[in-house]
Protein backbone atom coordinates (compact mmCIF):
# COMPACT_ATOMS: atom_id res chain seq x y z
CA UNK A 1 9.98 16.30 7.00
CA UNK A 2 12.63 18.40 8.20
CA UNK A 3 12.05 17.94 12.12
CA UNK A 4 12.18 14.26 11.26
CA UNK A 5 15.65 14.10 9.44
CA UNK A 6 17.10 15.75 12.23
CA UNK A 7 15.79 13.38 15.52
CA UNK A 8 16.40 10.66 13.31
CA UNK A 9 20.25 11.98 12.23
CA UNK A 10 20.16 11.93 16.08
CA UNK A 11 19.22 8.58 16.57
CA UNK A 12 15.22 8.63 17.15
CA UNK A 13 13.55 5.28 16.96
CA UNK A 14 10.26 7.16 16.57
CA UNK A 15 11.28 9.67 13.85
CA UNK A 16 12.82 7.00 11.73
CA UNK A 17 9.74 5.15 11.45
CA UNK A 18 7.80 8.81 11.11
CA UNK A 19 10.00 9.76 8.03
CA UNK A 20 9.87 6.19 6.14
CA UNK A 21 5.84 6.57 6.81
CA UNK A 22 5.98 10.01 5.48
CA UNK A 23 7.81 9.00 2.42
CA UNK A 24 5.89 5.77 2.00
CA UNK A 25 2.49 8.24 2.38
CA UNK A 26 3.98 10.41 -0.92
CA UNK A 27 5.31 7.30 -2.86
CA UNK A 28 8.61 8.31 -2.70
CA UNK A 29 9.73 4.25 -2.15
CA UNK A 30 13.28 4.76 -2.81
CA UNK A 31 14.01 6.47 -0.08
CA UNK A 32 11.20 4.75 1.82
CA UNK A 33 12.53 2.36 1.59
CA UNK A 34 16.11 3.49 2.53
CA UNK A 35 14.94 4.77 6.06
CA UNK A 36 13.19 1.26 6.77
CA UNK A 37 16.39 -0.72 5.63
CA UNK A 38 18.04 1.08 8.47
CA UNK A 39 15.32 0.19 10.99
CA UNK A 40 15.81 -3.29 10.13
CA UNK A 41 19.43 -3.05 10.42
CA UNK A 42 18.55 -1.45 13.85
CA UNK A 43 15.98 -4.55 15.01
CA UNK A 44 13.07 -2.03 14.44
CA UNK A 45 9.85 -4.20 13.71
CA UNK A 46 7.42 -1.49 12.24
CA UNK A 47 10.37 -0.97 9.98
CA UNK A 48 10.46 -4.78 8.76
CA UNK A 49 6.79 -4.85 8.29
CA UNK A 50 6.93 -1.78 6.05
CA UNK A 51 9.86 -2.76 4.02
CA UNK A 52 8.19 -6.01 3.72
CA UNK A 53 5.09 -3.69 1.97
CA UNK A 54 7.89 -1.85 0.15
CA UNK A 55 9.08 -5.08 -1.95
CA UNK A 56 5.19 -6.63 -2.09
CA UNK A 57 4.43 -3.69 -4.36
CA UNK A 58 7.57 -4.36 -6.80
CA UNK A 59 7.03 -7.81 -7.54
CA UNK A 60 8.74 -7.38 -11.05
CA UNK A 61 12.32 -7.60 -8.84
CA UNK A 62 13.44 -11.52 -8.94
CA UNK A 63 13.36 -12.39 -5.16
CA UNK A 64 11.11 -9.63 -3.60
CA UNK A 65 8.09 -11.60 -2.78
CA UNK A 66 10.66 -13.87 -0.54
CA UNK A 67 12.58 -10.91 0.60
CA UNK A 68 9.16 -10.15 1.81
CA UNK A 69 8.06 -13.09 3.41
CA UNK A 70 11.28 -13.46 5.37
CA UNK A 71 10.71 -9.50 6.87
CA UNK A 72 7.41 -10.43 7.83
CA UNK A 73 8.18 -13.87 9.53
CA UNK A 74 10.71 -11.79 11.44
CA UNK A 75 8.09 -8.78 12.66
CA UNK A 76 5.39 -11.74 12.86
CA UNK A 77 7.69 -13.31 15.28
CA UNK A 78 8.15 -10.38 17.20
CA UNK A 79 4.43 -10.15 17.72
CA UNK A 80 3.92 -7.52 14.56
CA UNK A 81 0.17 -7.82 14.20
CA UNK A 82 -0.44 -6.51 10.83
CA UNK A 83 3.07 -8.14 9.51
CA UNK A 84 1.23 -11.50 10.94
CA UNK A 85 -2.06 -10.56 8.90
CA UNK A 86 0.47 -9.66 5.89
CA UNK A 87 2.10 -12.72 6.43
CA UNK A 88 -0.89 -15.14 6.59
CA UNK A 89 -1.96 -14.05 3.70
CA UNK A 90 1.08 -14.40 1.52
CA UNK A 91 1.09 -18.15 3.29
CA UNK A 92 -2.55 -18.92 2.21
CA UNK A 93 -1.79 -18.30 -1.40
CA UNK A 94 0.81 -20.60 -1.42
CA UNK A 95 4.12 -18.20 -1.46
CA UNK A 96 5.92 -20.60 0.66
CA UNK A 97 4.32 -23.85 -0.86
CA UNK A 98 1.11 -25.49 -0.25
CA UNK A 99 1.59 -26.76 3.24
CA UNK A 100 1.78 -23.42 4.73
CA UNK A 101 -1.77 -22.56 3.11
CA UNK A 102 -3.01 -23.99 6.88
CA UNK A 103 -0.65 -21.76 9.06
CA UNK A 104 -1.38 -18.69 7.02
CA UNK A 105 -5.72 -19.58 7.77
CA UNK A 106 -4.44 -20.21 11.70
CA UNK A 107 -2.62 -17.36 11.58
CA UNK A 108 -5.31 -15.23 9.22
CA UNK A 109 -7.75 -15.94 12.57
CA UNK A 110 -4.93 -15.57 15.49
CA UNK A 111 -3.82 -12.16 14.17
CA UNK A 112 -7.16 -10.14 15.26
CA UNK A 113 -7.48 -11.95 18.52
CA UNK A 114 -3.79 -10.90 19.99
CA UNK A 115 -4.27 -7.32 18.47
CA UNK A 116 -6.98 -6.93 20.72
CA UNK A 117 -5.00 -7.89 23.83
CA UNK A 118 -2.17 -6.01 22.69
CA UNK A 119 -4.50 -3.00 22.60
CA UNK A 120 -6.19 -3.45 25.82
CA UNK A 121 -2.75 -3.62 27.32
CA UNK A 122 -0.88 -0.81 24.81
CA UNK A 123 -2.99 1.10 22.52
CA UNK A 124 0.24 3.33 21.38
CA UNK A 125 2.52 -0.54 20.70
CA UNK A 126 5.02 -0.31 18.08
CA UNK A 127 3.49 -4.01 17.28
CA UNK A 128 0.53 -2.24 15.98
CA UNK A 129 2.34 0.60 13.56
């Protein structure tokens, strides 16, 4: 925990996503989610897929499920493959009314298909943390 405060007090990419995964991994969401809000402020996709998980797991808040599904549109759109597979599935139960149920099944099936190629191409891809 300690090595990753410090590279990310210095500005690592890398160990900012490391320590929100490390707090996320003991539950400690608060400041979870504090280290993904500042990926997100910093155009860091992994970051808005994982804050996106942050606020799907507090759905008592007014507001978080949408909070949610605008994070994952954004890492979706940035080629996020599990924020797409997040996102589909969020669509197909009708959180953004009952039209998108058919781009969150399109999506549910073209989410797998362009991990792969990201994989073959980049197995270590941020898209794929």
């Amino acid at each position: 925990e300690m090595l990753y405060k410090q590279a990310y007090a210095l500005g690592s990419h890398i160990a900012m996503f490391n320590l929100g995964a490390y707090y996320f991994n003991r539950k400690n969401f608060a400041m979870a989610e504090e280290v993904f809000r500042d990926g997100v402020s910093r155009g860091d996709t992994p970051s808005m897929y994982h804050l996106a998980r942050i606020y799907l797991l507090d759905r008592t808040t007014p507001g978080n499920v949408e909070k949610a599904r605008e994070l994952l549109e954004r890492a979706a759109l940035s080629g996020h493959i599990f924020a797409k597979k997040r996102l589909a599935l969020l669509l197909m139960r009708g959180h953004a009314g009952w039209r998108s149920k058919m781009r969150g099944l399109r999506m549910f099936f073209q989410a797998p298909i362009e991990g792969c190629k990201i994989v073959s191409r980049d197995p270590t891809s941020p898209l794929l943390r």
